[in-house]
Protein backbone atom coordinates (compact mmCIF):
# COMPACT_ATOMS: atom_id res chain seq x y z
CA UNK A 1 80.20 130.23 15.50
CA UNK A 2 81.68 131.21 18.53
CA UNK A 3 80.98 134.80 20.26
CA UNK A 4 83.90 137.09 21.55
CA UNK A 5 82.63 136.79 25.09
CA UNK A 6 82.93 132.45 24.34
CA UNK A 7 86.12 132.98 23.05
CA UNK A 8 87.77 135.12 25.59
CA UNK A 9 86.04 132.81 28.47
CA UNK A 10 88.27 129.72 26.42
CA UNK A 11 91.29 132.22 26.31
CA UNK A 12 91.30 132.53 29.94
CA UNK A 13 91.02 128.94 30.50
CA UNK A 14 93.53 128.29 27.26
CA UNK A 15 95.99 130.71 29.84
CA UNK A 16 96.00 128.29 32.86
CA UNK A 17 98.28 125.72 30.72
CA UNK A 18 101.60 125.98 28.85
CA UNK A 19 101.15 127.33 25.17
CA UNK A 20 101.78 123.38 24.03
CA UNK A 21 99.00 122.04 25.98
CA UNK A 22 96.36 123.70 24.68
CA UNK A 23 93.99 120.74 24.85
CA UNK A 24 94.03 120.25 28.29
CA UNK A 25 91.34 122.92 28.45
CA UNK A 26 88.84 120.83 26.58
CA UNK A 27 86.82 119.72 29.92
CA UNK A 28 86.67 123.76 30.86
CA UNK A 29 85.85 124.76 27.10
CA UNK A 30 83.18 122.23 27.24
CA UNK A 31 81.45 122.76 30.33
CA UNK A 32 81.16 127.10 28.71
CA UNK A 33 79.48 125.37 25.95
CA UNK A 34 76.90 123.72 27.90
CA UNK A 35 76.60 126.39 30.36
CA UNK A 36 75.42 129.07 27.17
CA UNK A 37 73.61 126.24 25.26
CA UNK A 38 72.56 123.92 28.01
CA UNK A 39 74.27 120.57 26.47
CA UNK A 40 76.82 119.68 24.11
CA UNK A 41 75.80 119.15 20.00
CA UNK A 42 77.94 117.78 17.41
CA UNK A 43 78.94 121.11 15.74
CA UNK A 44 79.48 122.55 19.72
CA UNK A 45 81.99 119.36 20.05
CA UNK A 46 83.85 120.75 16.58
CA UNK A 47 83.71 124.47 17.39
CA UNK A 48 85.51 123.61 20.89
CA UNK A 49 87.98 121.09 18.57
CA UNK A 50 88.58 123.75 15.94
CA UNK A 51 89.69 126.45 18.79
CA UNK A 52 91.99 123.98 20.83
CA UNK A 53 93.57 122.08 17.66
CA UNK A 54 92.21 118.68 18.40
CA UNK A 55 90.82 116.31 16.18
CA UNK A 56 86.68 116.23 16.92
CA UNK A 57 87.02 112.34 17.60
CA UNK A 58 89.02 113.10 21.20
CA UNK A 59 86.59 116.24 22.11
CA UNK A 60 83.66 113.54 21.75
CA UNK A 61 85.63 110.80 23.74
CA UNK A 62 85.61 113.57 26.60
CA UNK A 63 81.75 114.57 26.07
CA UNK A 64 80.67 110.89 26.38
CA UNK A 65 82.89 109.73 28.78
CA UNK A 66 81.80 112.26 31.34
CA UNK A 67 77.86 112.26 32.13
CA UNK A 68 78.23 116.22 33.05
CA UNK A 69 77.97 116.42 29.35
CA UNK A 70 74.81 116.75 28.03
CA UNK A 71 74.50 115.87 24.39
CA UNK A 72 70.97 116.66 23.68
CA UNK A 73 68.88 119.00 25.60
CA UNK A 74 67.34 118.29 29.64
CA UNK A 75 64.97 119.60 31.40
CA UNK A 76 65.46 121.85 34.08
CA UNK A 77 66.39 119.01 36.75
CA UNK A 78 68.60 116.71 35.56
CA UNK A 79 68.73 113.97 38.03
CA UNK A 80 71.48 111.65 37.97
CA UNK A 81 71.29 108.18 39.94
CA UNK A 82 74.36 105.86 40.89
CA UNK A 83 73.70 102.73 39.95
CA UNK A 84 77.45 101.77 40.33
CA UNK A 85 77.46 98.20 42.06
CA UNK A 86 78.18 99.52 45.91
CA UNK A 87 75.39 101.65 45.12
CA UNK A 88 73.05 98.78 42.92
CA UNK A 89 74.07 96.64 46.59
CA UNK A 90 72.39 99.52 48.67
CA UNK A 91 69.31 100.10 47.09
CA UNK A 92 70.21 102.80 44.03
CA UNK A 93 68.83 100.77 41.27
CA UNK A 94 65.54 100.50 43.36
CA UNK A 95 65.93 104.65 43.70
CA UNK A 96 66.37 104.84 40.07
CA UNK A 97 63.13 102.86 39.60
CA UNK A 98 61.15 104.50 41.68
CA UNK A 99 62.09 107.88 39.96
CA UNK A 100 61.07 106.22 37.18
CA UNK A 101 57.34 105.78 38.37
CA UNK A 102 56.98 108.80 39.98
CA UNK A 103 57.49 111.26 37.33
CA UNK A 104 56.30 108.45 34.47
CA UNK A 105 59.93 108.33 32.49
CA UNK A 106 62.52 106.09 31.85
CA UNK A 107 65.53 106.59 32.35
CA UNK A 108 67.62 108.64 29.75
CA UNK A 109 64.08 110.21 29.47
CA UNK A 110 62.49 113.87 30.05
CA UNK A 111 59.23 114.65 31.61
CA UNK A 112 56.49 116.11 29.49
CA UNK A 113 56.61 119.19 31.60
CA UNK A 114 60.62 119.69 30.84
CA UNK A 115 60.99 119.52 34.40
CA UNK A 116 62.96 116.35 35.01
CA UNK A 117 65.89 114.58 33.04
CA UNK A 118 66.27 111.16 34.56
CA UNK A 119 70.27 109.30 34.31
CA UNK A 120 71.82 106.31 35.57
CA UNK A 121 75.23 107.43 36.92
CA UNK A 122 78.47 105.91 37.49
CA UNK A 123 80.22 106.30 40.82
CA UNK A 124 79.55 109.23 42.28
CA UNK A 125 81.98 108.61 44.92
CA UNK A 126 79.46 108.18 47.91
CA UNK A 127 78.84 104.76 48.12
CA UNK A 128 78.94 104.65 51.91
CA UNK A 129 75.81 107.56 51.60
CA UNK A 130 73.89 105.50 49.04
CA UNK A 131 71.45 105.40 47.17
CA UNK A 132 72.81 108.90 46.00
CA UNK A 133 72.13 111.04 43.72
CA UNK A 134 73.35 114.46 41.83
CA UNK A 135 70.82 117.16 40.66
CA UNK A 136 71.65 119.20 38.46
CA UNK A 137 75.96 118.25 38.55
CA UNK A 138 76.34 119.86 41.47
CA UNK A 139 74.00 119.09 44.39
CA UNK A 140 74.49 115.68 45.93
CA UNK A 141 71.47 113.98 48.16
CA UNK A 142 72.63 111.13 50.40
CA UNK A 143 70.74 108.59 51.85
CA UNK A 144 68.04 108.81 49.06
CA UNK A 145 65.18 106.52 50.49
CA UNK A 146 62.07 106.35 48.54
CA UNK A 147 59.98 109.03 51.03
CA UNK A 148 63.11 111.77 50.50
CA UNK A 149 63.12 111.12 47.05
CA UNK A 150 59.62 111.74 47.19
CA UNK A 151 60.24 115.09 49.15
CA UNK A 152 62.80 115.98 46.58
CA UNK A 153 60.72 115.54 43.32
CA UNK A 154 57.60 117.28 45.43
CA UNK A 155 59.65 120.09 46.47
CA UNK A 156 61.21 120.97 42.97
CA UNK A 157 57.85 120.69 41.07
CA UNK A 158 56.20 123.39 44.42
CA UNK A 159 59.05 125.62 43.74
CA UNK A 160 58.56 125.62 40.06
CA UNK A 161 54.69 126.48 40.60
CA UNK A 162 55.39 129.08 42.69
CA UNK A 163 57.67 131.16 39.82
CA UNK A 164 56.10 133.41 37.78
């Protein structure tokens, strides 16, 4: 079920395009979603289809086309590596392994402590910067050698310890 405060945060999006184009606030209606329930289920993906008259077959195409879409939960970092092939050329799939060892996951995976959500990306759009990588959908780190990815993972887990 959808709340009143969901439903007038998909009105206001709803308002940005003419009355017949409805759908093309899926992408907006889907990112409120995960933003209250922190990824994207099957009955989320029908809820947003039911509102916005589509059929629940195109609101998945858009969930699993875009990896901003989370369709099961992640922990509280969600790291996403390129691995595109400018990136796989410059060392990403080497970043994406040694993510892999360091916090003892595999990619697609989630550390025990909830922490870390580990992805293989497409094209982030960096490739000149790589390897690259996006925390989190919104913070990109350039230039991602093995010691700053170190720093990176280090730094995230000393922040969490020091929350109370």
């Amino acid at each position: 079920m959808i709340s009143e405060q969901t439903k007038a945060r998909f009105e206001r999006e709803v308002a940005k395009y003419p009355a017949d184009q409805r759908q093309s606030a899926v992408m907006a209606c889907l990112t409120i979603v995960q933003e209250e329930r922190g990824f994207v289920s099957a009955e989320s993906e029908q809820l947003v289809a039911d509102y916005l008259g589509m059929a629940p077959i195109a609101v998945h195409e858009v969930t699993t086309f875009y990896n901003m879409y989370n369709q099961q939960p992640v922990g509280k970092y969600k790291l996403n590596v390129c691995t595109n092939l400018p990136c796989q050329l410059r060392d990403g799939t080497n970043a994406l392994k040694h993510l892999e060892h360091k916090l003892g996951i595999g990619m697609g995976e989630t550390s025990a402590d909830g922490l870390f959500t580990l992805q293989q990306s497409e094209c982030l759009g960096a490739c000149a910067d790589s390897p690259v990588l996006l925390v989190n959908d919104f913070t990109m780190c350039s230039f991602m050698s093995n010691e700053k990815l170190d720093q990176l993972i280090d730094g995230l887990k000393s922040a969490e310890a020091k929350q109370p």
